[in-house]
N, C-alpha and C. Protein backbone atom coordinates (compact mmCIF):
# COMPACT_ATOMS: atom_id res chain seq x y z
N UNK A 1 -24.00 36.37 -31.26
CA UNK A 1 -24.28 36.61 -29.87
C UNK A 1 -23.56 37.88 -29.43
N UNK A 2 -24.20 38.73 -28.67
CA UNK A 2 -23.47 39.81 -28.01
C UNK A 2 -23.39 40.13 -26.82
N UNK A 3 -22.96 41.33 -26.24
CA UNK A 3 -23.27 41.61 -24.90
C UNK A 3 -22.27 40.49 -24.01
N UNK A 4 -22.93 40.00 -22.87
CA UNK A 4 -22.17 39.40 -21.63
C UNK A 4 -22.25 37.90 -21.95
N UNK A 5 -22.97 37.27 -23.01
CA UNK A 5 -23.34 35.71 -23.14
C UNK A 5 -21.66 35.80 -23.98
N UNK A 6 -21.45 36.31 -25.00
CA UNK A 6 -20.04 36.20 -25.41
C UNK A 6 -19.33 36.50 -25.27
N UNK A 7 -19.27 37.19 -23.99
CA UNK A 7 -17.98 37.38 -23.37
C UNK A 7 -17.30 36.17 -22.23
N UNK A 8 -18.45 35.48 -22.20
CA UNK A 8 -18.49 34.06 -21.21
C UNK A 8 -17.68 32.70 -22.22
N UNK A 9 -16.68 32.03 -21.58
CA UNK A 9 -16.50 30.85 -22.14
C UNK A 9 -16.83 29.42 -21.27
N UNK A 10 -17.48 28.71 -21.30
CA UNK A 10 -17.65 27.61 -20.51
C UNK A 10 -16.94 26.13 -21.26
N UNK A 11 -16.14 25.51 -20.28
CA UNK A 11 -15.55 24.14 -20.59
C UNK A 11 -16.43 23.45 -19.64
N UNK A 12 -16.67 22.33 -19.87
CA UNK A 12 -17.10 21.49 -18.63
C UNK A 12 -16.96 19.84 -19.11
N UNK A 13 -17.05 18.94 -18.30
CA UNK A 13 -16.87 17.67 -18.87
C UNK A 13 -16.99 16.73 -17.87
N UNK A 14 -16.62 15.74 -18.36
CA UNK A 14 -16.78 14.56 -17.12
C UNK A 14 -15.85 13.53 -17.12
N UNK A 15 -15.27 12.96 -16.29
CA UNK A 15 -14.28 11.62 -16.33
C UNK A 15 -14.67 10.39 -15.76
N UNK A 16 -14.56 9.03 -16.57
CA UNK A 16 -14.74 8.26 -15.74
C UNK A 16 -13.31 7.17 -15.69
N UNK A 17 -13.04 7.16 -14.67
CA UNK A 17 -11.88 5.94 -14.45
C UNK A 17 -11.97 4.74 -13.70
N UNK A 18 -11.89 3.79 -14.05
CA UNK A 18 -11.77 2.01 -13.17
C UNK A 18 -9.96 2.01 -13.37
N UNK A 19 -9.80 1.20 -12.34
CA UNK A 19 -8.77 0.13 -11.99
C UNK A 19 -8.85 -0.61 -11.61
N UNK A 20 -8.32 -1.78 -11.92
CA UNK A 20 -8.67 -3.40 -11.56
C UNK A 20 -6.47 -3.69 -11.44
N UNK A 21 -6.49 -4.21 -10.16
CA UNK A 21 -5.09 -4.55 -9.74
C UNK A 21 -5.17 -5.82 -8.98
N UNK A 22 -4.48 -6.42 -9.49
CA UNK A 22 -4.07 -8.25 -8.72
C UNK A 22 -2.74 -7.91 -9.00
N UNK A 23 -1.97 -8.64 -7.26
CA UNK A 23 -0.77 -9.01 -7.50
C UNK A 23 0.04 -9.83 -6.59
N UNK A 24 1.12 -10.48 -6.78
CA UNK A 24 1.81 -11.18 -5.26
C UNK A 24 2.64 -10.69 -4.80
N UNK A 25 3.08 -11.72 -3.88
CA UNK A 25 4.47 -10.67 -3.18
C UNK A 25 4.77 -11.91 -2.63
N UNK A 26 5.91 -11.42 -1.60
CA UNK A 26 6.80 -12.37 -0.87
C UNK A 26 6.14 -12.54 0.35
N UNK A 27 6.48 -13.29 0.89
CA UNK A 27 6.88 -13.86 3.04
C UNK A 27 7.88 -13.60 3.03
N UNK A 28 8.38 -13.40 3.94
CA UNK A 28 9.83 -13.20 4.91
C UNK A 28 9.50 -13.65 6.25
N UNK A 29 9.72 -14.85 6.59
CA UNK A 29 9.85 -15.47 7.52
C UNK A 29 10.86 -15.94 8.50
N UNK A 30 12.08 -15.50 8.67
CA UNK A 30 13.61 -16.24 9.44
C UNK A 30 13.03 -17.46 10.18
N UNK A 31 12.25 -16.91 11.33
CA UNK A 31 11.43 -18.60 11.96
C UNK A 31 11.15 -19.62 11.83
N UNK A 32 10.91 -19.63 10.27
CA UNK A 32 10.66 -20.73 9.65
C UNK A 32 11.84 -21.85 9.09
N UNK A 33 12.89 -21.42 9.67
CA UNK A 33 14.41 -22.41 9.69
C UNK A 33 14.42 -23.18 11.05
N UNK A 34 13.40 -23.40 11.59
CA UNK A 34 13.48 -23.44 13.51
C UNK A 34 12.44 -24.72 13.83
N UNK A 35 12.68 -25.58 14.52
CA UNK A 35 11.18 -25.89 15.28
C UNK A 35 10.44 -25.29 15.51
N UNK A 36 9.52 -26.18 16.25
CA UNK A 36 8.49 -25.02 16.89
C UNK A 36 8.04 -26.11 17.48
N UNK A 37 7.35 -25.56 18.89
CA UNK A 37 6.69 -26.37 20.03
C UNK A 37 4.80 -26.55 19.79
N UNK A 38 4.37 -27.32 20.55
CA UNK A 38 2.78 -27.35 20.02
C UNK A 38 2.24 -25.87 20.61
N UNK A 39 2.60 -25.21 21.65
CA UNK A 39 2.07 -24.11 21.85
C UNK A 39 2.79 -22.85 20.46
N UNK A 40 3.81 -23.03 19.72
CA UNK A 40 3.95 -22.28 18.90
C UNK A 40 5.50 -21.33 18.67
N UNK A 41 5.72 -21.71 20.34
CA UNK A 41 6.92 -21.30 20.53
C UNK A 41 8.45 -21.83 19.87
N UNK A 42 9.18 -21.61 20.12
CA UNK A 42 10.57 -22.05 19.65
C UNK A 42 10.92 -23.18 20.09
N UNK A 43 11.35 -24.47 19.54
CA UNK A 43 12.10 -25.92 19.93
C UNK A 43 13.60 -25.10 20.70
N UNK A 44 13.65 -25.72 21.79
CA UNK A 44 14.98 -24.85 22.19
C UNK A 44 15.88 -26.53 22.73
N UNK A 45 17.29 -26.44 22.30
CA UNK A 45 18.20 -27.61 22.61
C UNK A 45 18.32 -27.31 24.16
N UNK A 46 19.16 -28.75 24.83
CA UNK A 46 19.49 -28.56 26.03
C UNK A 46 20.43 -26.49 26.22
N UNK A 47 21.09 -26.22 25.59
CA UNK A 47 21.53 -24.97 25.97
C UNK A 47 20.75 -23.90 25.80
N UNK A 48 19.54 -24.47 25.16
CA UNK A 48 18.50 -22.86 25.36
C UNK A 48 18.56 -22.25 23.93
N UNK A 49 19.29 -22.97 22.92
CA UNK A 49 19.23 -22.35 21.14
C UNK A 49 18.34 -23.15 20.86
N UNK A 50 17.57 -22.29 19.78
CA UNK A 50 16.73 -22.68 18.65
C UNK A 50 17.20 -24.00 17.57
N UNK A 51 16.13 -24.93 17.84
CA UNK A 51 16.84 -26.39 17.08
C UNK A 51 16.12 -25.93 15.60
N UNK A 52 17.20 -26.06 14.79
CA UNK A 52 17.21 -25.80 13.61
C UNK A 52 16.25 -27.30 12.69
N UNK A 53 15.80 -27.08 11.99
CA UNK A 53 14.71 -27.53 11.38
C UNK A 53 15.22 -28.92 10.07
N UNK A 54 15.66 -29.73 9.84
CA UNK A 54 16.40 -30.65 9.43
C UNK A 54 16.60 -30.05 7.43
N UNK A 55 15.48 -30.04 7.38
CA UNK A 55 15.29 -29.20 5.93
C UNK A 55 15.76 -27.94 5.71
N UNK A 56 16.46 -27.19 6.71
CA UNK A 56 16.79 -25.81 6.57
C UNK A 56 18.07 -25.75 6.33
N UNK A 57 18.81 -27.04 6.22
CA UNK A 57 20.17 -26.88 6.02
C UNK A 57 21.13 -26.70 7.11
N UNK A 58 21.89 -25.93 6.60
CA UNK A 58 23.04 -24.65 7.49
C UNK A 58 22.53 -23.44 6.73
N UNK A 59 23.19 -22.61 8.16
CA UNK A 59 22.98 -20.98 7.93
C UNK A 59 22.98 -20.43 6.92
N UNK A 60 21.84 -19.54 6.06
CA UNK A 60 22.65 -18.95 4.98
C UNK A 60 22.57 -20.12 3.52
N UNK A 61 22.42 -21.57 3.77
CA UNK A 61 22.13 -22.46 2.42
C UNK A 61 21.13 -21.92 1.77
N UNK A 62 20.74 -22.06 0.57
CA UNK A 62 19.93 -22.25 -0.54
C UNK A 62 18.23 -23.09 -0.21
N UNK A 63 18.66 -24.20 1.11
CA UNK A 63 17.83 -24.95 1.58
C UNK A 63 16.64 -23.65 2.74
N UNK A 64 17.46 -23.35 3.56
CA UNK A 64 17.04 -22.44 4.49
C UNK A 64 16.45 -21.14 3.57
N UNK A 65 16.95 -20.54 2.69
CA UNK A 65 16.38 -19.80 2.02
C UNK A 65 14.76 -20.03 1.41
N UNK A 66 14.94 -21.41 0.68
CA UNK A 66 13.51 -21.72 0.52
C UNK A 66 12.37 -21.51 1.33
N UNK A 67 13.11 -21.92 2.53
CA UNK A 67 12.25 -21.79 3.96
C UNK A 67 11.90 -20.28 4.30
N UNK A 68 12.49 -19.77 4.38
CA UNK A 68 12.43 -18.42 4.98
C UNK A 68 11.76 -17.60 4.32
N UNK A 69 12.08 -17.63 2.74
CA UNK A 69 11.76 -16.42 1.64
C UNK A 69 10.35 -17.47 0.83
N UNK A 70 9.13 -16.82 0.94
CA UNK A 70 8.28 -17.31 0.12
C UNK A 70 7.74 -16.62 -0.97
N UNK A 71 8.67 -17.03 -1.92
CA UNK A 71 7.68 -16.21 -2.99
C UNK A 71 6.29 -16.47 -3.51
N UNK A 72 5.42 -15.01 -3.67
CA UNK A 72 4.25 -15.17 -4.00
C UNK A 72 3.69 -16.05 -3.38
N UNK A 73 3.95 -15.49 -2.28
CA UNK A 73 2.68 -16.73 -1.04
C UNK A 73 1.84 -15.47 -0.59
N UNK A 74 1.54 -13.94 -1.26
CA UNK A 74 0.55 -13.04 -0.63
C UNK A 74 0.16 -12.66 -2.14
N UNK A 75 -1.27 -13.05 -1.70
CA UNK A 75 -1.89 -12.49 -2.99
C UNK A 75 -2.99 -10.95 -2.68
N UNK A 76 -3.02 -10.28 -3.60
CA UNK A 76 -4.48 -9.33 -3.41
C UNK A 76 -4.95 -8.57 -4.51
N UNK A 77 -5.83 -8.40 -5.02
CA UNK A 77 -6.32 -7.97 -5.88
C UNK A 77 -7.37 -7.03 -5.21
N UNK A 78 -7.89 -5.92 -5.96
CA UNK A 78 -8.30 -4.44 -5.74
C UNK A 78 -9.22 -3.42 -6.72
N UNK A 79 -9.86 -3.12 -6.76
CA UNK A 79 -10.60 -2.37 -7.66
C UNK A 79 -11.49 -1.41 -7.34
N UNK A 80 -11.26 0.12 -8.42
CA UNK A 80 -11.80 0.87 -7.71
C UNK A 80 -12.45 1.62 -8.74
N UNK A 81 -13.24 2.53 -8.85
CA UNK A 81 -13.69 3.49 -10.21
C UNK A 81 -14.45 4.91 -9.63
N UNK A 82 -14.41 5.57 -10.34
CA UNK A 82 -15.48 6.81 -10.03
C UNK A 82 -15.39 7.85 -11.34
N UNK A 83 -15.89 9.06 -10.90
CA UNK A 83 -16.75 10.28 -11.65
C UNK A 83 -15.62 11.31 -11.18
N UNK A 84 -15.12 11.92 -12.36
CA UNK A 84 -14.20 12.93 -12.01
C UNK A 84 -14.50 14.21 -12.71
N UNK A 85 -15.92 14.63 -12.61
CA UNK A 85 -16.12 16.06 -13.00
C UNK A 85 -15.57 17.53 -13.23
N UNK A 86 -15.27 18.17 -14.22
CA UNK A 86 -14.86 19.24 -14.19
C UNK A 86 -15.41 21.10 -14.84
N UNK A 87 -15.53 21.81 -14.75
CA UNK A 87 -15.89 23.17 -14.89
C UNK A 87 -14.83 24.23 -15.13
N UNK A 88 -15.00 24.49 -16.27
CA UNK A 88 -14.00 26.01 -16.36
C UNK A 88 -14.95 27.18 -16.72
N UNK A 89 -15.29 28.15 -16.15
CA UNK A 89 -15.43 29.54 -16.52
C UNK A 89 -14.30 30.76 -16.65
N UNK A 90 -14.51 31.56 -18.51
CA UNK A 90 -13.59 32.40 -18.37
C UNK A 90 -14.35 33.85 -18.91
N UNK A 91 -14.58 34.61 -18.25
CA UNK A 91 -15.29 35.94 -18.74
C UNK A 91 -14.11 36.71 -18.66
N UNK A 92 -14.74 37.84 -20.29
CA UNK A 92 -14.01 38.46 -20.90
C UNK A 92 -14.47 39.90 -19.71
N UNK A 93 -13.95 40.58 -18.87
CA UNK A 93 -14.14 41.57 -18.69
C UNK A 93 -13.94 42.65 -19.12
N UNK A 94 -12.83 42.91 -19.80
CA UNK A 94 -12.50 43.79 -20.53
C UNK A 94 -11.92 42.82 -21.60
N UNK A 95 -11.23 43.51 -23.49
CA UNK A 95 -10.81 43.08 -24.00
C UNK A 95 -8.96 42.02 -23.74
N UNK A 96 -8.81 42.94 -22.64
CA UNK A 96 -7.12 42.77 -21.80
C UNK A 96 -7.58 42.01 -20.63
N UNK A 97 -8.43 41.88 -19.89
CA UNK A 97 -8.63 41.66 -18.48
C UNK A 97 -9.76 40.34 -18.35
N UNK A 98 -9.24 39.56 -18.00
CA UNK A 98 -10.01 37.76 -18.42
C UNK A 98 -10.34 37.81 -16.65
N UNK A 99 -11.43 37.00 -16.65
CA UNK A 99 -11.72 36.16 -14.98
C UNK A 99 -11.96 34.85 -15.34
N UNK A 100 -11.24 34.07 -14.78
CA UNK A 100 -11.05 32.73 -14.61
C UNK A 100 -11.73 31.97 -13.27
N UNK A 101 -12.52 30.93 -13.27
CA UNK A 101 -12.97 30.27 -12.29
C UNK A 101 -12.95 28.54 -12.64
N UNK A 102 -12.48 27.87 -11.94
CA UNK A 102 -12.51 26.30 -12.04
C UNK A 102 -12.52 25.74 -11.48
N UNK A 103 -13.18 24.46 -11.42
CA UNK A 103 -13.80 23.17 -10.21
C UNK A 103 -13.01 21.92 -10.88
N UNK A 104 -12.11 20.70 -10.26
CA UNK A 104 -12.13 19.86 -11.18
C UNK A 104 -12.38 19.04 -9.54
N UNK A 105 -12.39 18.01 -10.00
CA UNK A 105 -12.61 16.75 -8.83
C UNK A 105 -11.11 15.99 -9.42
N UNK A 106 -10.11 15.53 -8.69
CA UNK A 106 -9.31 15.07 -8.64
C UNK A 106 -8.79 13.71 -8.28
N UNK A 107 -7.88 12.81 -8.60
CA UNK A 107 -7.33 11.70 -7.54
C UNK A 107 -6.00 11.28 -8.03
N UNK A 108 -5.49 10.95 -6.94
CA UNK A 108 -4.15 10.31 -6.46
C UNK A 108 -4.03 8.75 -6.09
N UNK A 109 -3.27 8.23 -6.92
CA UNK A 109 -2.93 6.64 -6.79
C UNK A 109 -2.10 6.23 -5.61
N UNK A 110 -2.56 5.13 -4.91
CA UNK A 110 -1.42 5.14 -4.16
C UNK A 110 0.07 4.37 -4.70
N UNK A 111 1.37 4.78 -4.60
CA UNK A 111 2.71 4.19 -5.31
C UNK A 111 2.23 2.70 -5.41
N UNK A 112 2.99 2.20 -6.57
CA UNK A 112 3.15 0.71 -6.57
C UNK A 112 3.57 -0.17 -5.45
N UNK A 113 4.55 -0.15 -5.25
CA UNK A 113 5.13 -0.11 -4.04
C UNK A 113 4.76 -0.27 -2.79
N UNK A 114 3.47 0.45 -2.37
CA UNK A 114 2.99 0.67 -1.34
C UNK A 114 1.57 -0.72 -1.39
N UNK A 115 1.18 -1.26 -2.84
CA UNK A 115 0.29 -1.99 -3.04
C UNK A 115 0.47 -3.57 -3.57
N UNK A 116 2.07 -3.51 -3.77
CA UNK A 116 2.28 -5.09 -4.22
C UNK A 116 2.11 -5.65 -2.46
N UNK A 117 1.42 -7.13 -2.04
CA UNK A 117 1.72 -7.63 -0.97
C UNK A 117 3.19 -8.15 -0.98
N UNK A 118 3.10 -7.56 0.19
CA UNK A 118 4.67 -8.18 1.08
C UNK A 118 4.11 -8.46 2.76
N UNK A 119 4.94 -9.71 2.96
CA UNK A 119 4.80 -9.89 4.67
C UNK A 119 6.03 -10.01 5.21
N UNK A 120 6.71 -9.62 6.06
CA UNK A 120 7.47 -9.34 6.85
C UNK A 120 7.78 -9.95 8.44
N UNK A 121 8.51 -11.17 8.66
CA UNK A 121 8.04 -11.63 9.95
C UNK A 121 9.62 -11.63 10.68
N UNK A 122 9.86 -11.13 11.80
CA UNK A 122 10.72 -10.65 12.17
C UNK A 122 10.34 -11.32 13.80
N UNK A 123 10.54 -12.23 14.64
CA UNK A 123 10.44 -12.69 16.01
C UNK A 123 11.92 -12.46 17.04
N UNK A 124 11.54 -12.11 17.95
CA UNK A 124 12.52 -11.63 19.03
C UNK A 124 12.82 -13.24 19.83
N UNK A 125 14.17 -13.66 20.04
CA UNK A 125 14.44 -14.86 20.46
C UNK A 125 14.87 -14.45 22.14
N UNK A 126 13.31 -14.60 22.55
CA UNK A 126 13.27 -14.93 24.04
C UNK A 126 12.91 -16.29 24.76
N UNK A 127 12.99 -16.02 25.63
CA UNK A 127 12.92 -17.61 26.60
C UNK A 127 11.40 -17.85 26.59
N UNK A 128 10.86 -18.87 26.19
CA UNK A 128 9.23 -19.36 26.51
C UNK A 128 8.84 -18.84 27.74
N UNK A 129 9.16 -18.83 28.82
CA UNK A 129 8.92 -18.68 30.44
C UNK A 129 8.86 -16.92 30.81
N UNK A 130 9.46 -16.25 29.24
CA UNK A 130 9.32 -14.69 29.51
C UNK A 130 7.71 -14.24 29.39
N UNK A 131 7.70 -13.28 30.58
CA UNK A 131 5.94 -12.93 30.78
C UNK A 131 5.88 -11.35 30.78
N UNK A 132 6.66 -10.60 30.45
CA UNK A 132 6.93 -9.22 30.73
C UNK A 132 6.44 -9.06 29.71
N UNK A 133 4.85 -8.08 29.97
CA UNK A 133 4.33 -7.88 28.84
C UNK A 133 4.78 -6.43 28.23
N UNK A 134 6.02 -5.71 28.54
CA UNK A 134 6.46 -4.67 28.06
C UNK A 134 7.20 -5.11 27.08
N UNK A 135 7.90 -6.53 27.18
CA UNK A 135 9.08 -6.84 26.00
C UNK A 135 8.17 -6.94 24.69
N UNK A 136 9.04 -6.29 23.20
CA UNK A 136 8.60 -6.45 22.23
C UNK A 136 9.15 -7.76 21.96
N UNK A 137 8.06 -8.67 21.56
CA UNK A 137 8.46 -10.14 20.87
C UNK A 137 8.56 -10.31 19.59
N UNK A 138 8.41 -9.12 19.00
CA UNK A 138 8.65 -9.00 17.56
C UNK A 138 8.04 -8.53 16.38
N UNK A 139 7.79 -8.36 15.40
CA UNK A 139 6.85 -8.05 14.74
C UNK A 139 6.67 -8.23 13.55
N UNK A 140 5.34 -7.71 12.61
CA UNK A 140 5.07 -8.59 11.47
C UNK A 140 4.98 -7.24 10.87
N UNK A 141 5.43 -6.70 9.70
CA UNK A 141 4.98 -6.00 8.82
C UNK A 141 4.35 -6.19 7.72
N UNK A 142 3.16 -5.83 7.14
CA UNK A 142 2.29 -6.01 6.18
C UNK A 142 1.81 -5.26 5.22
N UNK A 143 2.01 -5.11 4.16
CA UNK A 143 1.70 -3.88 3.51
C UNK A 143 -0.11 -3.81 2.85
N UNK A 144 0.09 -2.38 3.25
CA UNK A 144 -1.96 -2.24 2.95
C UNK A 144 -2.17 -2.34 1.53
N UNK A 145 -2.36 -3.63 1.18
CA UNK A 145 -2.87 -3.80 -0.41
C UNK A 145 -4.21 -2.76 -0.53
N UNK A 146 -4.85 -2.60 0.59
CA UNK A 146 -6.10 -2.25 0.24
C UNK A 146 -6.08 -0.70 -0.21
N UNK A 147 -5.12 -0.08 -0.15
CA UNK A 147 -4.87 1.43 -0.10
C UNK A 147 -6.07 1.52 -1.38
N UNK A 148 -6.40 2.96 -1.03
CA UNK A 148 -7.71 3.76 -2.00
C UNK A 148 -6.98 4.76 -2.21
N UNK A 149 -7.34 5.57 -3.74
CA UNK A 149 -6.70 6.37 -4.18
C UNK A 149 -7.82 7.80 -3.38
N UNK A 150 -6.30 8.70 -2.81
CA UNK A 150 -7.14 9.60 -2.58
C UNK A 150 -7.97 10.75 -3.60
N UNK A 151 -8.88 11.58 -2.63
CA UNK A 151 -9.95 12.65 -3.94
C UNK A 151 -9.76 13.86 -3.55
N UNK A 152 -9.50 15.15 -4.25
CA UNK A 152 -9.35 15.92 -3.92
C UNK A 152 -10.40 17.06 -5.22
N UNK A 153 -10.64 17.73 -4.20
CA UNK A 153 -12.01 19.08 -5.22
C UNK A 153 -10.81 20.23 -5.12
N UNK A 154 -10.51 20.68 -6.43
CA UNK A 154 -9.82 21.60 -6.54
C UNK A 154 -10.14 22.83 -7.24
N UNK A 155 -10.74 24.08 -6.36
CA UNK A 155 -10.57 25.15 -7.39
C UNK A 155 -10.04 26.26 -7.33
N UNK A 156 -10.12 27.15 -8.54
CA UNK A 156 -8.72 27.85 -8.95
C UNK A 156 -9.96 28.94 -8.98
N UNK A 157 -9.33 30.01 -9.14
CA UNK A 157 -9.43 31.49 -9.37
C UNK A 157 -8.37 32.74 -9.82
N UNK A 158 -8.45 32.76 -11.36
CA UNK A 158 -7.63 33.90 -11.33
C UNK A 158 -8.05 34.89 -12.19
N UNK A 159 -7.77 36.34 -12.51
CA UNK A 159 -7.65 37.24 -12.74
C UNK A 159 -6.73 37.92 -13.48
């Protein structure tokens, strides 16, 4: 071959990737050492504390722990796949002087970390009779099992 066809180099190719992910995680519950009323709220003693739950022990036991900490009570499983195409062109312009051009299609996992389930339950110990809908009563953190790996089209050019 002569001329400009061999001065051309072409790479090109294709990728395919699956992931398949199942996994558990914890609860974190403190509340769950406590009564609770039929509307949902807190059992509160004549002084207005939280009546502790007969199975929860004392503070801090091994008993109350059971309660509070659930392991592998969040399950989720996940799966994802695609086409990760790529292109290299390199022409010889001169024997010293190369041009480079490239396309690849890309992706990014999201951390482990960010995809094992975990739940997080954290409640603010206010009075049943509080109606101030500015007070935070507490909150639940949850982690996004569902995360998708991001895609990115990347190309290069050099000289």
């Amino acid at each position: 071959m002569s001329g400009a066809a061999s001065r051309l180099k072409v790479l090109t190719g294709v990728r395919f990737e699956q992931t398949d992910t199942e996994g558990t995680g914890v609860q974190f519950d403190p509340g769950a050492a406590f009564e609770r009323t039929a509307s949902g709220a807190f059992a509160r003693n004549a002084a207005g504390a939280r009546i502790r739950r007969p199975e929860a022990g004392t503070a801090g036991s091994i008993e109350e722990l059971r309660l509070v900490r659930q392991e592998r009570a969040q399950a989720a499983e996940r799966s994802y796949d695609g086409y990760y195409p790529s292109l290299h062109l390199t022409y010889a312009i001169k024997e010293n002087l190369l041009a480079r051009v490239a396309y690849a299609r890309t992706y990014g996992r999201p951390d482990l970390t960010n995809i094992i389930p975990n739940t997080s339950i954290d409640e603010t110990d206010l009075d049943e009779g509080t109606a101030d809908p500015s007070i935070l009563r507490g909150r639940i953190n949850v982690r996004n099992t569902g995360l998708r790996p991001w895609t990115g089209d990347n190309y290069d050019l050099s000289l």
